[in-house]
N, C-alpha and C. Protein backbone atom coordinates (compact mmCIF):
# COMPACT_ATOMS: atom_id res chain seq x y z
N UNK A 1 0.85 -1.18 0.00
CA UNK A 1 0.00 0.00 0.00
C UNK A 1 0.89 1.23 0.00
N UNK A 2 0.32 2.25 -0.73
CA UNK A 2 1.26 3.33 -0.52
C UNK A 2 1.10 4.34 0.72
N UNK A 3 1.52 4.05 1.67
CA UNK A 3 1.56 4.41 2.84
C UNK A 3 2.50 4.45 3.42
N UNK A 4 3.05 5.63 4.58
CA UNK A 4 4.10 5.50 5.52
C UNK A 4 3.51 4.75 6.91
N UNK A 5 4.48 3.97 7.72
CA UNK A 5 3.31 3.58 8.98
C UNK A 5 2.61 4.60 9.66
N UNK A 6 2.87 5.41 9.94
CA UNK A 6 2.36 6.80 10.34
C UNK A 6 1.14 7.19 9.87
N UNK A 7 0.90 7.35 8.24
CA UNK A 7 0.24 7.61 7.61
C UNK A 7 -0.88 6.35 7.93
N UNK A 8 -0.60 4.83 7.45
CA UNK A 8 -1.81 4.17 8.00
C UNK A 8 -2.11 3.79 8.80
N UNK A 9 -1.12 4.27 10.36
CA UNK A 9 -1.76 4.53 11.60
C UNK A 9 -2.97 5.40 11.82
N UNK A 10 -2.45 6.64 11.07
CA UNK A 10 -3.47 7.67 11.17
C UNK A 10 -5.04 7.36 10.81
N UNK A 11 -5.22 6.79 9.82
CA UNK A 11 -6.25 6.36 9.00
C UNK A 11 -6.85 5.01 9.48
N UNK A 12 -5.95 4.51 9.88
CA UNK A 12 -6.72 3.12 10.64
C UNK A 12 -7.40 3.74 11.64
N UNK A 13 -7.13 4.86 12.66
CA UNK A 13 -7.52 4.85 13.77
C UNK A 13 -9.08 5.72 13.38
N UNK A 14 -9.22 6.68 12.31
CA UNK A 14 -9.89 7.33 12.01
C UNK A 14 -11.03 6.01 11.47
N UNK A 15 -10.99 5.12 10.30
CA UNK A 15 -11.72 4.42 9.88
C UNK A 15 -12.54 3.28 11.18
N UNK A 16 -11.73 3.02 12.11
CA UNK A 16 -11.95 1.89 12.67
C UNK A 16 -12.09 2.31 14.94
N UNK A 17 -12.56 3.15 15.00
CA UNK A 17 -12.50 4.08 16.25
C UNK A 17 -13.67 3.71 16.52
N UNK A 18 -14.33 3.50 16.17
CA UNK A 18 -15.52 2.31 16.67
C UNK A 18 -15.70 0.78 17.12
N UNK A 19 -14.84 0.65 16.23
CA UNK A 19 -14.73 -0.82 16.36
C UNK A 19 -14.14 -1.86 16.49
N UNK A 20 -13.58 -1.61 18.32
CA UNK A 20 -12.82 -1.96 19.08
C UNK A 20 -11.46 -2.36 18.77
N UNK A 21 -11.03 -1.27 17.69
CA UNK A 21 -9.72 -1.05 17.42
C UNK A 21 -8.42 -1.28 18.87
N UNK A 22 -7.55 -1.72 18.58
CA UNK A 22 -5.98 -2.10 19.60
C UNK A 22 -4.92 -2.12 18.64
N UNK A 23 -4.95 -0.89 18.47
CA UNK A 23 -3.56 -0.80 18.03
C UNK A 23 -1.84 -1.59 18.63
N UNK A 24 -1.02 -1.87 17.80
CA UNK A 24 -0.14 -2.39 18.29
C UNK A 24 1.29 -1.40 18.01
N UNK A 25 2.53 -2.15 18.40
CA UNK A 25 3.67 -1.90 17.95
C UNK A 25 3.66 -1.95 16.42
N UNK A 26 3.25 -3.43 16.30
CA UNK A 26 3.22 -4.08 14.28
C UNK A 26 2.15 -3.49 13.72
N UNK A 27 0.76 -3.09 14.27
CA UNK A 27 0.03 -3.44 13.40
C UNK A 27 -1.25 -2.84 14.23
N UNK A 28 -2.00 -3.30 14.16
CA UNK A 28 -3.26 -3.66 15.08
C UNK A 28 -4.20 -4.73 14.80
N UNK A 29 -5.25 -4.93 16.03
CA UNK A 29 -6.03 -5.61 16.48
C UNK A 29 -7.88 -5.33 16.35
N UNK A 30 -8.56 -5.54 15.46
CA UNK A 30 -10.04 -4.86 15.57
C UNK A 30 -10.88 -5.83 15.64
N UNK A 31 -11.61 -5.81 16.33
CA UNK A 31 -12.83 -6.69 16.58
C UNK A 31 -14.04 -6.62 15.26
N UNK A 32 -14.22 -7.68 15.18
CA UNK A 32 -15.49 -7.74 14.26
C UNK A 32 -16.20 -9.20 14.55
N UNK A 33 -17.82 -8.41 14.31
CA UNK A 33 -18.30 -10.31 14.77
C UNK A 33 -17.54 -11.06 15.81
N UNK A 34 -17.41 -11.01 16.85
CA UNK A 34 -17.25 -12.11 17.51
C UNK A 34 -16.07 -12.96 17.16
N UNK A 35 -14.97 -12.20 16.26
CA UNK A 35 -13.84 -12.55 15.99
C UNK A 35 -12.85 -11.59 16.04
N UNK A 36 -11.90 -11.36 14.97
CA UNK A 36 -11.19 -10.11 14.89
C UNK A 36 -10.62 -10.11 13.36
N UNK A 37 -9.57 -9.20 13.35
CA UNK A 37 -8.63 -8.96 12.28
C UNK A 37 -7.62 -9.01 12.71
N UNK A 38 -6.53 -9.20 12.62
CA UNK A 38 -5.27 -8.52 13.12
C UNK A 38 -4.10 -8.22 11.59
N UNK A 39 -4.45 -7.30 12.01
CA UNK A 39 -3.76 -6.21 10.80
C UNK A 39 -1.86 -6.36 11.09
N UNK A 40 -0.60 -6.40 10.23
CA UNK A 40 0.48 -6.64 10.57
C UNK A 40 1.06 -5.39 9.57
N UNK A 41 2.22 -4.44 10.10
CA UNK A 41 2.78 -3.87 8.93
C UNK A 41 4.11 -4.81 8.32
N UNK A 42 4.53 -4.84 7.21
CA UNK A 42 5.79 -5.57 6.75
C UNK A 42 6.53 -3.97 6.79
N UNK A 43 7.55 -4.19 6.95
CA UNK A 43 8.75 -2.51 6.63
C UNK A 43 8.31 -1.58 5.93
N UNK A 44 8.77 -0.33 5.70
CA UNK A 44 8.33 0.47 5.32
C UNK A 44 9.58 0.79 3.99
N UNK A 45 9.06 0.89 2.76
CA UNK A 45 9.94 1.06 1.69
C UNK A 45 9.23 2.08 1.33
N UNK A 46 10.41 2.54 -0.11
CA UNK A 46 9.83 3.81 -0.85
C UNK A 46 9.97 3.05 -2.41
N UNK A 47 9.53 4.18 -3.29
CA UNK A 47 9.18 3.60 -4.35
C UNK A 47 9.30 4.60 -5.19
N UNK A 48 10.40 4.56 -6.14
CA UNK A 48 10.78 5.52 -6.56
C UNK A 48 10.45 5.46 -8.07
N UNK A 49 9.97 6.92 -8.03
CA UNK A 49 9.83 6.97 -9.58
C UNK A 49 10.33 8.25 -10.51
N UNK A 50 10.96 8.13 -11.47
CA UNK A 50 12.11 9.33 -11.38
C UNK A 50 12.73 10.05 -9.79
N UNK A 51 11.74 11.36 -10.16
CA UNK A 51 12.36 12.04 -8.83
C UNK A 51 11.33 11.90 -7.74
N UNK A 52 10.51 10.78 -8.04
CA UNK A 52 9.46 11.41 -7.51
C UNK A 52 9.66 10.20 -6.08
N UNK A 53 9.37 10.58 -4.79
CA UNK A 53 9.52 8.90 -3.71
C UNK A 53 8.07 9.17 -3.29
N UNK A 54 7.96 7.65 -3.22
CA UNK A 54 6.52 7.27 -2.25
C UNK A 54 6.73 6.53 -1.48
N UNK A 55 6.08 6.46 -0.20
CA UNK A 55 5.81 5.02 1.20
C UNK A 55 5.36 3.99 0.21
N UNK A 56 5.81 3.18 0.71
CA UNK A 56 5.38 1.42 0.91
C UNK A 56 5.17 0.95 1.60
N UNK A 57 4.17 0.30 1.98
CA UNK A 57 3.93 -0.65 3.33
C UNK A 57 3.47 -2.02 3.07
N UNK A 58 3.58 -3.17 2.92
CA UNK A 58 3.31 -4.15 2.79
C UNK A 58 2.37 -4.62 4.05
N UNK A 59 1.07 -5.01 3.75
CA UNK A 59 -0.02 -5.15 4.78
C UNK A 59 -0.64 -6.15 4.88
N UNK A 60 -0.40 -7.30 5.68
CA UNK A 60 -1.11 -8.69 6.15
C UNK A 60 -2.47 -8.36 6.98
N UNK A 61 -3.45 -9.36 7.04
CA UNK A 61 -4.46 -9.60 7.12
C UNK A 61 -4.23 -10.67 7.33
N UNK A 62 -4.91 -11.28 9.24
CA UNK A 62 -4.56 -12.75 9.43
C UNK A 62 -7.06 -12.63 9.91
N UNK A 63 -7.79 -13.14 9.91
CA UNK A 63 -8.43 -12.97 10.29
C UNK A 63 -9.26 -14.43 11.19
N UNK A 64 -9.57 -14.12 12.18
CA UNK A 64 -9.95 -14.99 13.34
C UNK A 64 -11.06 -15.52 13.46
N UNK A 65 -11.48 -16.55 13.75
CA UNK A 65 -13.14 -16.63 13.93
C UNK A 65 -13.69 -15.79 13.12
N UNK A 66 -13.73 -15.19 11.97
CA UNK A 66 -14.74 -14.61 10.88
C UNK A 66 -14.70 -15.37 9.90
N UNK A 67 -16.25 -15.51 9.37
CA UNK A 67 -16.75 -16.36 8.39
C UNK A 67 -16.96 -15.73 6.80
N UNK A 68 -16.42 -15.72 6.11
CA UNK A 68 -16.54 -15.63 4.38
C UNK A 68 -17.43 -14.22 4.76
N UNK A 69 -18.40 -14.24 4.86
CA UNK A 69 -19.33 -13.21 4.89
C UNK A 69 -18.73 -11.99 5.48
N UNK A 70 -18.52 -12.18 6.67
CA UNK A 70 -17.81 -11.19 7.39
C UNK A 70 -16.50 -10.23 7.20
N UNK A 71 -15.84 -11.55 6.76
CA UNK A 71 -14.36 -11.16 5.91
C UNK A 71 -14.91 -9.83 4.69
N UNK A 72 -15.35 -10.85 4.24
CA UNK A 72 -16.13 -9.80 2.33
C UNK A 72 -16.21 -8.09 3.12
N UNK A 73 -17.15 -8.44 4.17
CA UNK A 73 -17.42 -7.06 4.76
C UNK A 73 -16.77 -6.08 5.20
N UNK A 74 -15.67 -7.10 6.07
CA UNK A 74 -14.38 -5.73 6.39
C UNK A 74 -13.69 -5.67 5.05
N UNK A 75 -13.10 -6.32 3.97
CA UNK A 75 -12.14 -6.19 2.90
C UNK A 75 -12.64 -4.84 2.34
N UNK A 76 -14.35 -5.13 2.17
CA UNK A 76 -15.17 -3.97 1.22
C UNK A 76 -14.64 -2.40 1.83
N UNK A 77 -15.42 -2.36 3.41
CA UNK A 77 -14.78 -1.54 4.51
C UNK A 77 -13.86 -0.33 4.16
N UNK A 78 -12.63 -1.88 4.05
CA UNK A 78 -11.39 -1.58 4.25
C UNK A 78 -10.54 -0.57 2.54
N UNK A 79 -11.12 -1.45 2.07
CA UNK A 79 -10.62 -1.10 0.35
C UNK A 79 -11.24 0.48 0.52
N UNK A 80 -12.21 1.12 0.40
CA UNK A 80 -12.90 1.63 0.33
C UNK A 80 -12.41 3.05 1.23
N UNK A 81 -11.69 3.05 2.09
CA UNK A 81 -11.81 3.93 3.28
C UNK A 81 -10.06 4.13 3.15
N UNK A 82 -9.33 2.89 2.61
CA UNK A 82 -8.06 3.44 1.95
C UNK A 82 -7.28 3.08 0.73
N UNK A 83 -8.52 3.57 -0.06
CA UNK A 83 -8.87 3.86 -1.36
C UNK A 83 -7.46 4.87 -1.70
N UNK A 84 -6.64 5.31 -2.85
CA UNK A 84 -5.73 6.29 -2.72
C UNK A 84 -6.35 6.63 -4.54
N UNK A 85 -6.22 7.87 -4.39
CA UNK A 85 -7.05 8.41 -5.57
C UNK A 85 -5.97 8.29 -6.95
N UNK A 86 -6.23 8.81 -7.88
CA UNK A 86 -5.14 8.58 -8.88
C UNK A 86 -6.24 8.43 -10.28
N UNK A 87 -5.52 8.27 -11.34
CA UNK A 87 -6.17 8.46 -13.19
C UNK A 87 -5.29 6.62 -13.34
């Protein structure tokens, strides 16, 4: 994702401040259904293009006790809320 951790700290906490978000050192922790997510960051790279640098964040998704349905629901959520605009 093109993100600094910082950056999708910020935005996780904004999207998900309802819903029994626990942030971590790696990553965080959110409740859904009677299960969870647990969100992981991989390192933070850049991505260079000419002159131009961007964040990288490589982002796991382990999810717990949630069923197909549920999953679909946070992915949708999730896509959606860090969406990054662009042509």
């Amino acid at each position: 994702m093109g993100f600094s951790h910082t950056e999708f700290r910020r935005a996780l906490q904004r999207t998900y401040a309802d819903a029994g978000l626990s942030m971590r050192e790696d990553g965080a922790d959110i409740a859904v259904a009677g299960g969870q997510v647990c969100i992981r960051l991989g390192p933070e790279r850049v991505r260079r293009i000419a002159l131009l640098e961007l964040p990288v964040t490589t982002i796991y998704f382990t999810f717990e006790h949630v069923n197909a349905a549920q999953r679909a629901e946070f992915m949708q959520r999730f896509e959606l809320y860090f969406r990054r605009g662009g042509g």
